[in-house]
N, C-alpha and C. Protein backbone atom coordinates (compact mmCIF):
# COMPACT_ATOMS: atom_id res chain seq x y z
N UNK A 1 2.94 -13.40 -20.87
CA UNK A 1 3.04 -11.97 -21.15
C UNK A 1 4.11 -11.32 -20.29
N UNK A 2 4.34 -11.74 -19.05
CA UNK A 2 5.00 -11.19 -18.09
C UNK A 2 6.21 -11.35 -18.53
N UNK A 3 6.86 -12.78 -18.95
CA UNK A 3 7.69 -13.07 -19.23
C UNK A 3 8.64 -12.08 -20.58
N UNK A 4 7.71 -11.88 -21.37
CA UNK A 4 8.32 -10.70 -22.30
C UNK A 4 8.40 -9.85 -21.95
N UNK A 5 7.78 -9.26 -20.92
CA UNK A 5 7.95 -7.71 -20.11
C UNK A 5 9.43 -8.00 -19.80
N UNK A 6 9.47 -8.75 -18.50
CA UNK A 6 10.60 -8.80 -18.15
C UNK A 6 12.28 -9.11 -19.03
N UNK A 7 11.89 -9.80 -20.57
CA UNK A 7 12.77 -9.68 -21.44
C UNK A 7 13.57 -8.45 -22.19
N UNK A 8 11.79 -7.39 -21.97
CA UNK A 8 11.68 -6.39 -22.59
C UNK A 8 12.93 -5.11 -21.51
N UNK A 9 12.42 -5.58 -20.55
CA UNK A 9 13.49 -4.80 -19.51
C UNK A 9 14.78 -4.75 -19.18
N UNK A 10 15.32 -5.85 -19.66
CA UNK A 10 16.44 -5.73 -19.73
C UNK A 10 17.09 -4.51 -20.95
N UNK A 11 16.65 -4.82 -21.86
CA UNK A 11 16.87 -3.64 -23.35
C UNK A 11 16.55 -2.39 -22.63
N UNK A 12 15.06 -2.33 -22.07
CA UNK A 12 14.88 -0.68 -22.37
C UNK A 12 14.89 -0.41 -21.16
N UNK A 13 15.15 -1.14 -19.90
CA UNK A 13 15.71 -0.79 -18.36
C UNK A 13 14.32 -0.26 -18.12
N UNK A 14 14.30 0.76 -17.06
CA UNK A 14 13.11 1.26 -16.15
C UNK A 14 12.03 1.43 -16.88
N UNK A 15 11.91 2.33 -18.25
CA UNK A 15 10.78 2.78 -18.98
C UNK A 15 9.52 1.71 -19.01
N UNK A 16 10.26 0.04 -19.32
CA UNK A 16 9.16 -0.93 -19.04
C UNK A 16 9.18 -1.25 -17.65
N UNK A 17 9.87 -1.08 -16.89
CA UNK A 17 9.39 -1.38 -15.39
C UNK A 17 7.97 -0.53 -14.52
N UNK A 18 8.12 0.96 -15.37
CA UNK A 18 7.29 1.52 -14.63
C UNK A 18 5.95 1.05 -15.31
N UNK A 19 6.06 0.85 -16.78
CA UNK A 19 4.82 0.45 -17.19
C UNK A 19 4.27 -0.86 -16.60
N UNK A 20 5.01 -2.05 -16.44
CA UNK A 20 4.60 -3.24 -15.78
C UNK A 20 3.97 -2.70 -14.61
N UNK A 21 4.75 -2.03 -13.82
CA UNK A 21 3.87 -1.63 -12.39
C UNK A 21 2.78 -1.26 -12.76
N UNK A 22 2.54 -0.48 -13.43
CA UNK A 22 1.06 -0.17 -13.78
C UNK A 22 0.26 -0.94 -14.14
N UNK A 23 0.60 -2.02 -14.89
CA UNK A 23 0.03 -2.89 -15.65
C UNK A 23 -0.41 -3.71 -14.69
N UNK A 24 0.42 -3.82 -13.71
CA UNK A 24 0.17 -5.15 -12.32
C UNK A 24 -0.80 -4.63 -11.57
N UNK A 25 -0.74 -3.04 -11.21
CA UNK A 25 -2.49 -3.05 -10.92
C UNK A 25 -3.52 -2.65 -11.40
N UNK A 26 -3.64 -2.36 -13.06
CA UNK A 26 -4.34 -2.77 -13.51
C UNK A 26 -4.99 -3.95 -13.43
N UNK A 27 -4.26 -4.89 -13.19
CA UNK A 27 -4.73 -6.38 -13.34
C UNK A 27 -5.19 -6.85 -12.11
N UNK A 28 -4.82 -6.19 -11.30
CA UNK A 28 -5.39 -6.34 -9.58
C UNK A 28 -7.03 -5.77 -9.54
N UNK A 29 -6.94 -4.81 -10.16
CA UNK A 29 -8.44 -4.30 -10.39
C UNK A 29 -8.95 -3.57 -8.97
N UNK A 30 -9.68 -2.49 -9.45
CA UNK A 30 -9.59 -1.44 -8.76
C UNK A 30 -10.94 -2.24 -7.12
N UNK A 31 -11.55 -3.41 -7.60
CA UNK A 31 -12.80 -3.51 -6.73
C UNK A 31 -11.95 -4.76 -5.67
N UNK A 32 -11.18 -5.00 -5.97
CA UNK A 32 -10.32 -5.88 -5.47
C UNK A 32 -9.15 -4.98 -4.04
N UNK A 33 -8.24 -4.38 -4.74
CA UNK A 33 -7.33 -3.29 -3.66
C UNK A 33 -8.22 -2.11 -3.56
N UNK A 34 -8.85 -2.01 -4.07
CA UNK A 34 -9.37 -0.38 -3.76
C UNK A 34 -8.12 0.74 -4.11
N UNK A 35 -7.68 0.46 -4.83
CA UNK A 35 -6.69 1.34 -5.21
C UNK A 35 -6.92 2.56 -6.26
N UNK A 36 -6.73 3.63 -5.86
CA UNK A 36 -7.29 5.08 -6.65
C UNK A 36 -6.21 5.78 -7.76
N UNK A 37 -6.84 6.21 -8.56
CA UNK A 37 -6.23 6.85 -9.81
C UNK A 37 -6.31 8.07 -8.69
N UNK A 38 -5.38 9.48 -9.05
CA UNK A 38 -4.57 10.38 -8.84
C UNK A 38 -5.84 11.07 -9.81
N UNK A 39 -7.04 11.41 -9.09
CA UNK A 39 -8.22 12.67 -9.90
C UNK A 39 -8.26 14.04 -9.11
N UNK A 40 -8.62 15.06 -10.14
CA UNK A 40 -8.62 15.86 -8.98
C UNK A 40 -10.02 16.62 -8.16
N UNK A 41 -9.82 16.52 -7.18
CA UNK A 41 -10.56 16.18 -6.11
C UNK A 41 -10.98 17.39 -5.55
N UNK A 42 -12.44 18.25 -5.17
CA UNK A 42 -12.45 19.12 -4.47
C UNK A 42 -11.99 19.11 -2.82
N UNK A 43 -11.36 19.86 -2.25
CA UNK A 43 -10.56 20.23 -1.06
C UNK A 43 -9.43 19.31 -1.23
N UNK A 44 -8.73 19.97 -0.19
CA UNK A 44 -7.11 19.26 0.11
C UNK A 44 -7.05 18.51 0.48
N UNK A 45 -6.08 17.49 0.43
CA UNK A 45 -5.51 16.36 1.63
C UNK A 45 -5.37 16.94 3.05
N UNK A 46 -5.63 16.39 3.97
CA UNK A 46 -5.14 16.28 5.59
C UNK A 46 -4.73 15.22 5.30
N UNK A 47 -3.59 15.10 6.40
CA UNK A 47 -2.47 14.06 6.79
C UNK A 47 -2.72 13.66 8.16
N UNK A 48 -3.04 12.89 8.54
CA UNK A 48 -3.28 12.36 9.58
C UNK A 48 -2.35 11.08 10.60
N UNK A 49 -1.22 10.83 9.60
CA UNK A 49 -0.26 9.91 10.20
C UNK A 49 0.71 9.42 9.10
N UNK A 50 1.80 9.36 9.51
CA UNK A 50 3.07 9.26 8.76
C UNK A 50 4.24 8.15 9.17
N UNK A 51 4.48 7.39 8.92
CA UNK A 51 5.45 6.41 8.99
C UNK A 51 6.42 6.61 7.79
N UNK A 52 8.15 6.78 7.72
CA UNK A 52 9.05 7.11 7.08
C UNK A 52 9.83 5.67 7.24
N UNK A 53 10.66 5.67 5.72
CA UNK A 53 11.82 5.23 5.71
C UNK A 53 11.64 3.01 6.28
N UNK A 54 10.89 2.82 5.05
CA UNK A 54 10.60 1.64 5.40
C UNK A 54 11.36 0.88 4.36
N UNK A 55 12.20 -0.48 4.89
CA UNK A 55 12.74 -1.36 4.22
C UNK A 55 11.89 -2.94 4.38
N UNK A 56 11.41 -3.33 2.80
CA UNK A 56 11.35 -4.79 3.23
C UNK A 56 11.89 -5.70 2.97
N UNK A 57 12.50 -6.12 3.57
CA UNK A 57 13.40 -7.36 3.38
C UNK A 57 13.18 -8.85 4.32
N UNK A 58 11.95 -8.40 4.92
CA UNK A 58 11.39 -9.68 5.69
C UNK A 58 9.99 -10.58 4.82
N UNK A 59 9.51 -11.38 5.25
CA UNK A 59 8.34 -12.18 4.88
C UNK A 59 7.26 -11.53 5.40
N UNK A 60 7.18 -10.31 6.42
CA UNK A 60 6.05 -10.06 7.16
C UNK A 60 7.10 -8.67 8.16
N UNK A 61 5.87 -7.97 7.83
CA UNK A 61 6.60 -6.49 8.63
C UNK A 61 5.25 -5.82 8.42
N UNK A 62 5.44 -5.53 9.96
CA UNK A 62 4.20 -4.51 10.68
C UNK A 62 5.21 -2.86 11.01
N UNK A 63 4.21 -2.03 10.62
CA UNK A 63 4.56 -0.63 10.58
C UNK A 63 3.96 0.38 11.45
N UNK A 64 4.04 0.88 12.41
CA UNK A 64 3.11 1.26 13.59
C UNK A 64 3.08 2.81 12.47
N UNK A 65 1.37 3.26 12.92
CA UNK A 65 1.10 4.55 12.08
C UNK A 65 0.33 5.17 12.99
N UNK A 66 0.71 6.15 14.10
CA UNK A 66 -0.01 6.95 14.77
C UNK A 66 -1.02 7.59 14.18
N UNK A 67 -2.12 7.95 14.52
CA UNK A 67 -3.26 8.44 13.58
C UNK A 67 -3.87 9.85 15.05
N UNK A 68 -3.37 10.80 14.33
CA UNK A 68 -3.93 12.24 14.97
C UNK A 68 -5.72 11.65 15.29
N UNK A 69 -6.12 12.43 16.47
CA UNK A 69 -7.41 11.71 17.22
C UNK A 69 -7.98 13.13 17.28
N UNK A 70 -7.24 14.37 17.17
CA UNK A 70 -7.99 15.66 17.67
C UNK A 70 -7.79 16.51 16.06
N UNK A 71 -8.03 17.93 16.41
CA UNK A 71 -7.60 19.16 14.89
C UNK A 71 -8.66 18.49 13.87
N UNK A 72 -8.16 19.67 12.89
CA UNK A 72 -9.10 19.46 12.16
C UNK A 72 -8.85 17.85 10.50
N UNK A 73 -7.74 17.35 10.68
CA UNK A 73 -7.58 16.40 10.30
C UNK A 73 -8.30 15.02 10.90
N UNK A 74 -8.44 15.58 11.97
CA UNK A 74 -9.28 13.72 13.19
C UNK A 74 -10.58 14.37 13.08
N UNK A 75 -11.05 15.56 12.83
CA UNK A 75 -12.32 15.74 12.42
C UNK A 75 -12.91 15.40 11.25
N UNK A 76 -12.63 15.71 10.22
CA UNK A 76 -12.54 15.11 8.60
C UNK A 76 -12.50 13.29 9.12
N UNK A 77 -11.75 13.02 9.23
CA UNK A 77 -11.81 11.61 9.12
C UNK A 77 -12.99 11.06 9.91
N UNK A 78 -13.44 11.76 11.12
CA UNK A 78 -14.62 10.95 11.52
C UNK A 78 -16.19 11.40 10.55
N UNK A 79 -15.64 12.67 10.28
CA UNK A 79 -16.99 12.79 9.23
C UNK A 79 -17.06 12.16 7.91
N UNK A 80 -15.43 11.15 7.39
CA UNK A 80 -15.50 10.19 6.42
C UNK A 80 -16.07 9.09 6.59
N UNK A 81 -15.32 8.71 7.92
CA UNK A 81 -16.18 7.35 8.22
C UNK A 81 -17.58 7.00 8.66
N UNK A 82 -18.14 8.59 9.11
CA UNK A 82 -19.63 8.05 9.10
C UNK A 82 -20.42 8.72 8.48
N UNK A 83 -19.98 9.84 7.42
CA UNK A 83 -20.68 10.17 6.30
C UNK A 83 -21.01 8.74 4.64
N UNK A 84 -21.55 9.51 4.58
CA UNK A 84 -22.06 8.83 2.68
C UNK A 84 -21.38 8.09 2.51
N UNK A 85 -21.36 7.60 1.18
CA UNK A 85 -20.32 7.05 0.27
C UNK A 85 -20.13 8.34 -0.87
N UNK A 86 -19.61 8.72 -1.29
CA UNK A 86 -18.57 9.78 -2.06
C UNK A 86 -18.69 11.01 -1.76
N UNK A 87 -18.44 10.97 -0.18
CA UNK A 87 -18.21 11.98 0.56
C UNK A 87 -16.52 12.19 0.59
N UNK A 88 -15.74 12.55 1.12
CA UNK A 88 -14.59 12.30 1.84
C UNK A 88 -14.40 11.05 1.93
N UNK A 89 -12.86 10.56 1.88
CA UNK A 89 -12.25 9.92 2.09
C UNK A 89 -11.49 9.47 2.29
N UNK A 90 -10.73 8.40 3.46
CA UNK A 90 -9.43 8.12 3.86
C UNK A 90 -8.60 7.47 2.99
N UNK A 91 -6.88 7.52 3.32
CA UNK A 91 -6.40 7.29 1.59
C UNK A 91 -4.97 6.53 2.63
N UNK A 92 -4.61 5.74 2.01
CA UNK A 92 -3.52 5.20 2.38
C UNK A 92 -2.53 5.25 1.28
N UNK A 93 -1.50 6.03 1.33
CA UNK A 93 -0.29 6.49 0.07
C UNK A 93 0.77 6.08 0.08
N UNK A 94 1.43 5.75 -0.51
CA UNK A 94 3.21 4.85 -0.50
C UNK A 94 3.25 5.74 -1.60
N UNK A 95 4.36 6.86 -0.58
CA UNK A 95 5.52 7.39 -1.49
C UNK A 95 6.85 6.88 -1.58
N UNK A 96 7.69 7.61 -2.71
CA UNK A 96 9.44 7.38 -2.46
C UNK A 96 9.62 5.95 -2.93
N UNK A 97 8.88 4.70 -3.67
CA UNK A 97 8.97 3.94 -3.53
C UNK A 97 10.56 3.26 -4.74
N UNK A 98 11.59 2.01 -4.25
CA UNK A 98 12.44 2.06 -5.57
C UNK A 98 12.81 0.66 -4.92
N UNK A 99 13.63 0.03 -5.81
CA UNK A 99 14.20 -1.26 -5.94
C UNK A 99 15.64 -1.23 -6.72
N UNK A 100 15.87 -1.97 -6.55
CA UNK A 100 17.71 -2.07 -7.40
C UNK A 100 17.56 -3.87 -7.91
N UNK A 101 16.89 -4.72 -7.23
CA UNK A 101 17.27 -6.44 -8.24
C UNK A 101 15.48 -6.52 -7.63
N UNK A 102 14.99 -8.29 -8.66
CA UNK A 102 13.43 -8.27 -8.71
C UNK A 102 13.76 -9.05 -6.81
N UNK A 103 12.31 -8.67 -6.34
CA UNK A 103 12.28 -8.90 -4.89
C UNK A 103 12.11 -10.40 -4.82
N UNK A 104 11.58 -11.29 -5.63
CA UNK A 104 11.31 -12.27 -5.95
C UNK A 104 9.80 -12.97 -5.24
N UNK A 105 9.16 -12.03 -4.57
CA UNK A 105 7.66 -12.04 -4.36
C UNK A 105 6.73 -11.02 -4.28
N UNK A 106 5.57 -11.00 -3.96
CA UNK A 106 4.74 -9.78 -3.96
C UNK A 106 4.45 -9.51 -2.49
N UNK A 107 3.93 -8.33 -1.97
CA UNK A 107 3.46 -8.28 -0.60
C UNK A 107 2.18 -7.79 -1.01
N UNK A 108 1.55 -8.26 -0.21
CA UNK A 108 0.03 -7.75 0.31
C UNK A 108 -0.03 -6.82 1.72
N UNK A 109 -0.96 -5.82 1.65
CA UNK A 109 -0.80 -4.89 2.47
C UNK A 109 -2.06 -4.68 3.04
N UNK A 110 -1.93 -4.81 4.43
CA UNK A 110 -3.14 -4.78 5.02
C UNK A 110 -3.28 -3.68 6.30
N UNK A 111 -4.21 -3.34 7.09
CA UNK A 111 -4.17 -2.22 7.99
C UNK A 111 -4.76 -2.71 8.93
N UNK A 112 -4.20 -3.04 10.32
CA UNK A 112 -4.57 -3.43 11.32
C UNK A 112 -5.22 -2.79 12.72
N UNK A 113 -5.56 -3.24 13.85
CA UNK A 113 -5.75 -2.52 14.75
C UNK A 113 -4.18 -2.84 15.38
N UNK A 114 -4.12 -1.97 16.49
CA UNK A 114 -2.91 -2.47 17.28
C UNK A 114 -3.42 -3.22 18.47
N UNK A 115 -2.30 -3.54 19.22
CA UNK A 115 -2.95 -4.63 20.82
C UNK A 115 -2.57 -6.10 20.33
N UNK A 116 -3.18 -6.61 21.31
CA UNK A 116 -3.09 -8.22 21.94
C UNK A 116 -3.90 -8.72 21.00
N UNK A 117 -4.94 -8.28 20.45
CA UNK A 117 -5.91 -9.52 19.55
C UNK A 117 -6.40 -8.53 18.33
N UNK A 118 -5.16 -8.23 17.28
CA UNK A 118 -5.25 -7.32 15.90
C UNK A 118 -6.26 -8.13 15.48
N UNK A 119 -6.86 -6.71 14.50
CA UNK A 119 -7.99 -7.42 14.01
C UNK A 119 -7.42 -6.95 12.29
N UNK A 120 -7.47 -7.10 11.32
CA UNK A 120 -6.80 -6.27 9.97
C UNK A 120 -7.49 -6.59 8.69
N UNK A 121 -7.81 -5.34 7.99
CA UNK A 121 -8.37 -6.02 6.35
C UNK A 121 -7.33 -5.46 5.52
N UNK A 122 -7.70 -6.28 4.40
CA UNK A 122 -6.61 -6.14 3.27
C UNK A 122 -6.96 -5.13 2.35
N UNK A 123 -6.14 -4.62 1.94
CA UNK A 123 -5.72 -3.24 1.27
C UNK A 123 -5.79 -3.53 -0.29
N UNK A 124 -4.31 -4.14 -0.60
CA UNK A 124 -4.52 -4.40 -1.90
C UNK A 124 -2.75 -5.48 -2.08
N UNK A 125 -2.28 -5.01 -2.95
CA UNK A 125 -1.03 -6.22 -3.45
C UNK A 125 -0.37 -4.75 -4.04
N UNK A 126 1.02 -5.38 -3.54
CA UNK A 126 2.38 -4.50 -4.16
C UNK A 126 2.98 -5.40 -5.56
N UNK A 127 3.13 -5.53 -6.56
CA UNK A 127 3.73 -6.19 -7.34
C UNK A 127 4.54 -5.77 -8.67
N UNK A 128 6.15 -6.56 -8.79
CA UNK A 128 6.70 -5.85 -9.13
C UNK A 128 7.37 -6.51 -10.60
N UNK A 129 5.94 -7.42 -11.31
CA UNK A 129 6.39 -7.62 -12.78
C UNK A 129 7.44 -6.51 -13.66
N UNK A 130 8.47 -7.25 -14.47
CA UNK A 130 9.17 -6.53 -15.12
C UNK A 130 10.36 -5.70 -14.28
N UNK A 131 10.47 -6.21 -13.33
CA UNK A 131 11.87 -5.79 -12.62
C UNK A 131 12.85 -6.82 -12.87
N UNK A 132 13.95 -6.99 -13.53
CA UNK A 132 15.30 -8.02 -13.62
C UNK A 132 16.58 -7.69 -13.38
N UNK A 133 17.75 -8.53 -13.09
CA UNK A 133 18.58 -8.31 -13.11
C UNK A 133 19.20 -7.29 -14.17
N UNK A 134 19.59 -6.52 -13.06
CA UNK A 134 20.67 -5.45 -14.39
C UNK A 134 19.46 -4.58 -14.50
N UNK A 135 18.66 -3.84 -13.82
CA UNK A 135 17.93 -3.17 -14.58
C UNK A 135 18.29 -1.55 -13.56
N UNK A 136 19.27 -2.28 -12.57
CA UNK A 136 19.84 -1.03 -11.68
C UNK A 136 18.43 -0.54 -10.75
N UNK A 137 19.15 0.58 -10.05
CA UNK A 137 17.73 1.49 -9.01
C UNK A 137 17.63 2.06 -9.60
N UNK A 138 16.14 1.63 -9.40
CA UNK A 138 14.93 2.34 -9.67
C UNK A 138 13.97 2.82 -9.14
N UNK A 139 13.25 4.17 -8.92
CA UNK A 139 12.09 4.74 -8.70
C UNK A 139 10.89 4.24 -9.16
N UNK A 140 9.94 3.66 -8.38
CA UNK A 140 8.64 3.08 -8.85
C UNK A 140 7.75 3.95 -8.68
N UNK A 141 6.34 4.01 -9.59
CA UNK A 141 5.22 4.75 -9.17
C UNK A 141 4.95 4.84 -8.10
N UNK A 142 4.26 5.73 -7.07
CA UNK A 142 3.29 5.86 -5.89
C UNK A 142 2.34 4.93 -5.75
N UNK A 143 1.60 5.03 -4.90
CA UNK A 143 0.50 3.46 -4.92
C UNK A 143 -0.69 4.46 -3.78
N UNK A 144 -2.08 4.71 -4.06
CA UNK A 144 -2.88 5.37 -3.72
C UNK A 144 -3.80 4.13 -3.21
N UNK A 145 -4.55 4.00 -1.79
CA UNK A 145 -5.31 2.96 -1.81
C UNK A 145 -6.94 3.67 -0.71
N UNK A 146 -8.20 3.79 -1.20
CA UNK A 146 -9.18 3.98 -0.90
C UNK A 146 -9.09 3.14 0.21
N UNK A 147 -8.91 3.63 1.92
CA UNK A 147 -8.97 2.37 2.75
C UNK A 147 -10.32 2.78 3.82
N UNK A 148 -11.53 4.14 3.38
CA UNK A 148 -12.26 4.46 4.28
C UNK A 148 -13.24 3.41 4.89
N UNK A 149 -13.37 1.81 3.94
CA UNK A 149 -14.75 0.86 4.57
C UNK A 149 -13.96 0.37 5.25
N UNK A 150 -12.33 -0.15 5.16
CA UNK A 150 -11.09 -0.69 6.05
C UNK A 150 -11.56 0.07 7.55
N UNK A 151 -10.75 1.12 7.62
CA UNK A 151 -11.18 1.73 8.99
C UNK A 151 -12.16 1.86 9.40
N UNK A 152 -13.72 1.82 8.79
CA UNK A 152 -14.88 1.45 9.28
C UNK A 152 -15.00 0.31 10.07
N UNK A 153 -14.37 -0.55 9.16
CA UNK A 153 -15.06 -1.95 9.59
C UNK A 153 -13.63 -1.98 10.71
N UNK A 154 -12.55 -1.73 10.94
CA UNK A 154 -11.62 -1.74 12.13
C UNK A 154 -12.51 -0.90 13.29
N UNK A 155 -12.87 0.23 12.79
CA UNK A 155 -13.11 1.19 14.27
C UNK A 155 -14.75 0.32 14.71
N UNK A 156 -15.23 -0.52 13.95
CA UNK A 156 -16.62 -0.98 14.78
C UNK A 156 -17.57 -0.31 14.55
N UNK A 157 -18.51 -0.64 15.01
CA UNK A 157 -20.16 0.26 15.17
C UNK A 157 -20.30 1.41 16.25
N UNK A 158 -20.09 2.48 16.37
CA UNK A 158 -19.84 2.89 17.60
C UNK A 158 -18.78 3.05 18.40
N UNK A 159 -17.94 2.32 18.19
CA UNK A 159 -16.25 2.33 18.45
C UNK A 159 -15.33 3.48 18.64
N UNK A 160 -14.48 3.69 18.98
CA UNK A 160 -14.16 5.06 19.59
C UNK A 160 -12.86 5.22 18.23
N UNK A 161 -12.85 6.48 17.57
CA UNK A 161 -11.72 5.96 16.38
C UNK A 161 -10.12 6.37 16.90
N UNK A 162 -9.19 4.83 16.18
CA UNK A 162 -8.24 4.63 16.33
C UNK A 162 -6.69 5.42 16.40
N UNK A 163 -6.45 5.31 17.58
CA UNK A 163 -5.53 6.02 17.88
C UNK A 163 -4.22 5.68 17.24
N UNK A 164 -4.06 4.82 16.56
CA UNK A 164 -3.06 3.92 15.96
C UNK A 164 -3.58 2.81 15.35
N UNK A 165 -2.92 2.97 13.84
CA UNK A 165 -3.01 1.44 12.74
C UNK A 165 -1.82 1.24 12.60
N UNK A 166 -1.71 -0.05 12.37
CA UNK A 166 -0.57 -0.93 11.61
C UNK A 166 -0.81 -1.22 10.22
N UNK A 167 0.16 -0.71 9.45
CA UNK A 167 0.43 -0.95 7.86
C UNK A 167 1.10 -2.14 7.97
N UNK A 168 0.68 -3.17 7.63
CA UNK A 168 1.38 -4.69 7.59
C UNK A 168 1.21 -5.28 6.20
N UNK A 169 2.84 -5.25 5.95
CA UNK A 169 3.31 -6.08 4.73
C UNK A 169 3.54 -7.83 4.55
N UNK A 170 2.30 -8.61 3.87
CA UNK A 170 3.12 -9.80 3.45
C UNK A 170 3.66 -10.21 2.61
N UNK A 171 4.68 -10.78 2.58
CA UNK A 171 5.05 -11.92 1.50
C UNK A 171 4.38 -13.11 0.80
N UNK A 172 4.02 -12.77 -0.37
CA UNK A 172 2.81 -14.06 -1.46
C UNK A 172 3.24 -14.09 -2.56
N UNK A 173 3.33 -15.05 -2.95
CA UNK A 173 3.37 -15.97 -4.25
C UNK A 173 2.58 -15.44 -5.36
N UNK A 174 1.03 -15.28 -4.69
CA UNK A 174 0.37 -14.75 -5.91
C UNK A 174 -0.42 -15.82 -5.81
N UNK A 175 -0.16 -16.82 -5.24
CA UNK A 175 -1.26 -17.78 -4.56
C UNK A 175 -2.01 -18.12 -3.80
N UNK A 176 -3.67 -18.39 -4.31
CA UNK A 176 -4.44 -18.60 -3.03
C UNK A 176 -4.05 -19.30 -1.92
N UNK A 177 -3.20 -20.24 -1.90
CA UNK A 177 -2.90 -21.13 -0.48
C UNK A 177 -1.24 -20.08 -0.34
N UNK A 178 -1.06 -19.03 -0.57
CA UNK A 178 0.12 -18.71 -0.05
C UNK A 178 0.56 -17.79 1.22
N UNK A 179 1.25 -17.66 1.83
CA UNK A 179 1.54 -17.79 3.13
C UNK A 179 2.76 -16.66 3.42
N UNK A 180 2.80 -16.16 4.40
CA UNK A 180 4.21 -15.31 4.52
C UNK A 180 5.75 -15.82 4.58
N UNK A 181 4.97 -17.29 5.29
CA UNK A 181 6.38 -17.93 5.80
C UNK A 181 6.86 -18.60 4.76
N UNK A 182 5.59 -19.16 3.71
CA UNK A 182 6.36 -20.00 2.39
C UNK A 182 6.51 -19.47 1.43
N UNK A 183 6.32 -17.96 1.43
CA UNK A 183 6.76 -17.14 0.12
C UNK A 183 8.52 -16.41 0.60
N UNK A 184 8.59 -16.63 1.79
CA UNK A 184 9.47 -15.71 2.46
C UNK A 184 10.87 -16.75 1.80
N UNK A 185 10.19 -17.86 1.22
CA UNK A 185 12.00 -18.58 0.88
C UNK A 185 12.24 -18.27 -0.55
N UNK A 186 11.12 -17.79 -1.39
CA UNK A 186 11.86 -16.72 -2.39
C UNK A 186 12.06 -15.46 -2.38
N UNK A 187 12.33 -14.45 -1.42
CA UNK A 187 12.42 -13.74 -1.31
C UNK A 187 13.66 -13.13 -1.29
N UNK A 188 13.91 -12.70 -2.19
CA UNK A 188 15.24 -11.14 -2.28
C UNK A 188 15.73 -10.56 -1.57
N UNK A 189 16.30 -10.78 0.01
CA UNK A 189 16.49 -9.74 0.71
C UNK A 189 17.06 -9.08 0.35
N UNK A 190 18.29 -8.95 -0.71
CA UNK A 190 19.06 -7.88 -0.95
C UNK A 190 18.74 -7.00 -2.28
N UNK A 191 17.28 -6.82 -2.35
CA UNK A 191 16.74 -6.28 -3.56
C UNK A 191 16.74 -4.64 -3.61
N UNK A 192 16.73 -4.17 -2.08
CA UNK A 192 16.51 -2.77 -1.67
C UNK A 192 15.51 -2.25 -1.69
N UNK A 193 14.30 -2.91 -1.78
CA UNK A 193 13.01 -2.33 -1.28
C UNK A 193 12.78 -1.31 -0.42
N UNK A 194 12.29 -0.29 -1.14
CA UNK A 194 11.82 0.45 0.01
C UNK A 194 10.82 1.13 -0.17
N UNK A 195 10.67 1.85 0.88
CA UNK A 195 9.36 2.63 0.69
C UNK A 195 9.39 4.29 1.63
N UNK A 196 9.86 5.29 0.56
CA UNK A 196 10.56 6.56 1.08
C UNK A 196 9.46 6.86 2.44
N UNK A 197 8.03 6.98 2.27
CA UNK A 197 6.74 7.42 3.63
C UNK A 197 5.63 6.75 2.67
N UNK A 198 4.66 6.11 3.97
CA UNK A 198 3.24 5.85 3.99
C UNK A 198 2.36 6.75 4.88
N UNK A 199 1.72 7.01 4.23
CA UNK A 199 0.45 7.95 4.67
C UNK A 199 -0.45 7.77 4.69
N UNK A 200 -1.25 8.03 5.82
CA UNK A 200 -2.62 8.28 5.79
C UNK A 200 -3.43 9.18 6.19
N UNK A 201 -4.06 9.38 4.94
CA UNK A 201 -4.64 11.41 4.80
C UNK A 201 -6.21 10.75 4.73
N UNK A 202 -7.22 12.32 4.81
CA UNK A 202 -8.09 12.25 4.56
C UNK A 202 -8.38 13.54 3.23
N UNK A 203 -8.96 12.35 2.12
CA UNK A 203 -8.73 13.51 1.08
C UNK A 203 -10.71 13.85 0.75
N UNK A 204 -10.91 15.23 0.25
CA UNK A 204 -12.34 15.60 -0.06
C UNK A 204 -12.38 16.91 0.52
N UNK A 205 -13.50 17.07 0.62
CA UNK A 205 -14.18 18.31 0.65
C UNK A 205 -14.05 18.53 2.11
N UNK A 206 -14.06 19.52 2.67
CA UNK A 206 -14.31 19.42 4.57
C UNK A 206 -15.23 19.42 5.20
């Protein structure tokens, strides 16, 4: 199927690229990345930490994300993480995102602690079926990811909450035995990956 996407893209350029993206996490499935449809939601976003202007062109890249600890944004977030379930919740966002040639792997994205002995769960998969040669830069969809049981299970039982996460990108095949270092030899460096800001807000009610 993929394979005709990507046939299909060459003819009709981006229009099927953005749909493949969609289609790729569709197929990832929402219980898998935790990744959220764009609903609308009583109260605003708080922003709680911002990392800009990310390129990947490695097999593995860690992203330091200061995370506000005080105001009323570090308040919300501790009443996400130890309120209910469909209370409030923490959101990890990739804006600005675009490409110019296919990257020639997928990354997986995970959120770490920082220090000497990271501890990190996985987020979900970036993937970029239906991107080919000649299809020029392009603007990709946003990517929304539910990460509030992530930072639970990072900040501990009792744990004091985190003054800093790491957004860490790997390089995969798409295979269970795959690896950063052995996906990293198909990899595209000169594809132009990027990723305009990642965020992490707390979105809901206050």
């Amino acid at each position: 199927m993929f394979s005709k996407i990507a046939a299909m893209s060459q003819r009709f350029g981006p229009y099927v690229l953005c749909a493949a993206v969609f289609l790729a996490a569709a197929c990832a499935g929402e219980a898998t990345t935790g990744e959220k449809k764009e609903m609308p939601k009583e109260g605003a976003a708080a922003t709680l930490g911002t990392a800009a202007q990310i390129r990947l062109d490695q097999p593995r890249l860690s992203v330091r994300l200061p995370v506000a600890t005080s105001g009323p944004a570090a308040d919300r977030l501790r009443q996400a993480l130890a309120g209910p379930a469909g209370g409030a919740t923490a959101e990890l966002v990739l804006d600005g995102m675009e490409v110019s040639q296919p990257p020639g792997v997928q990354y997986n994205v995970y959120l770490s602690t920082a220090g000497p002995h990271p501890r990190r769960q996985y987020v979900g998969t970036l993937s970029f079926f239906g991107v080919a040669h000649g299809s020029g830069h392009v603007a990709l969809p946003g990517r929304t990811f539910d990460v509030t049981e992530q930072l639970q299970t990072l900040k501990g039982q009792g744990g004091p909450q985190p003054a800093e996460v790491q957004v860490v990108f790997e390089a995969t095949d798409g295979t269970s035995g795959s690896t950063a270092e052995k996906a990293g030899a198909f990899l595209n460096r000169q594809a132009g990956l990027r990723i305009g800001a990642v965020h992490l807000r707390v979105q809901g009610k206050p």
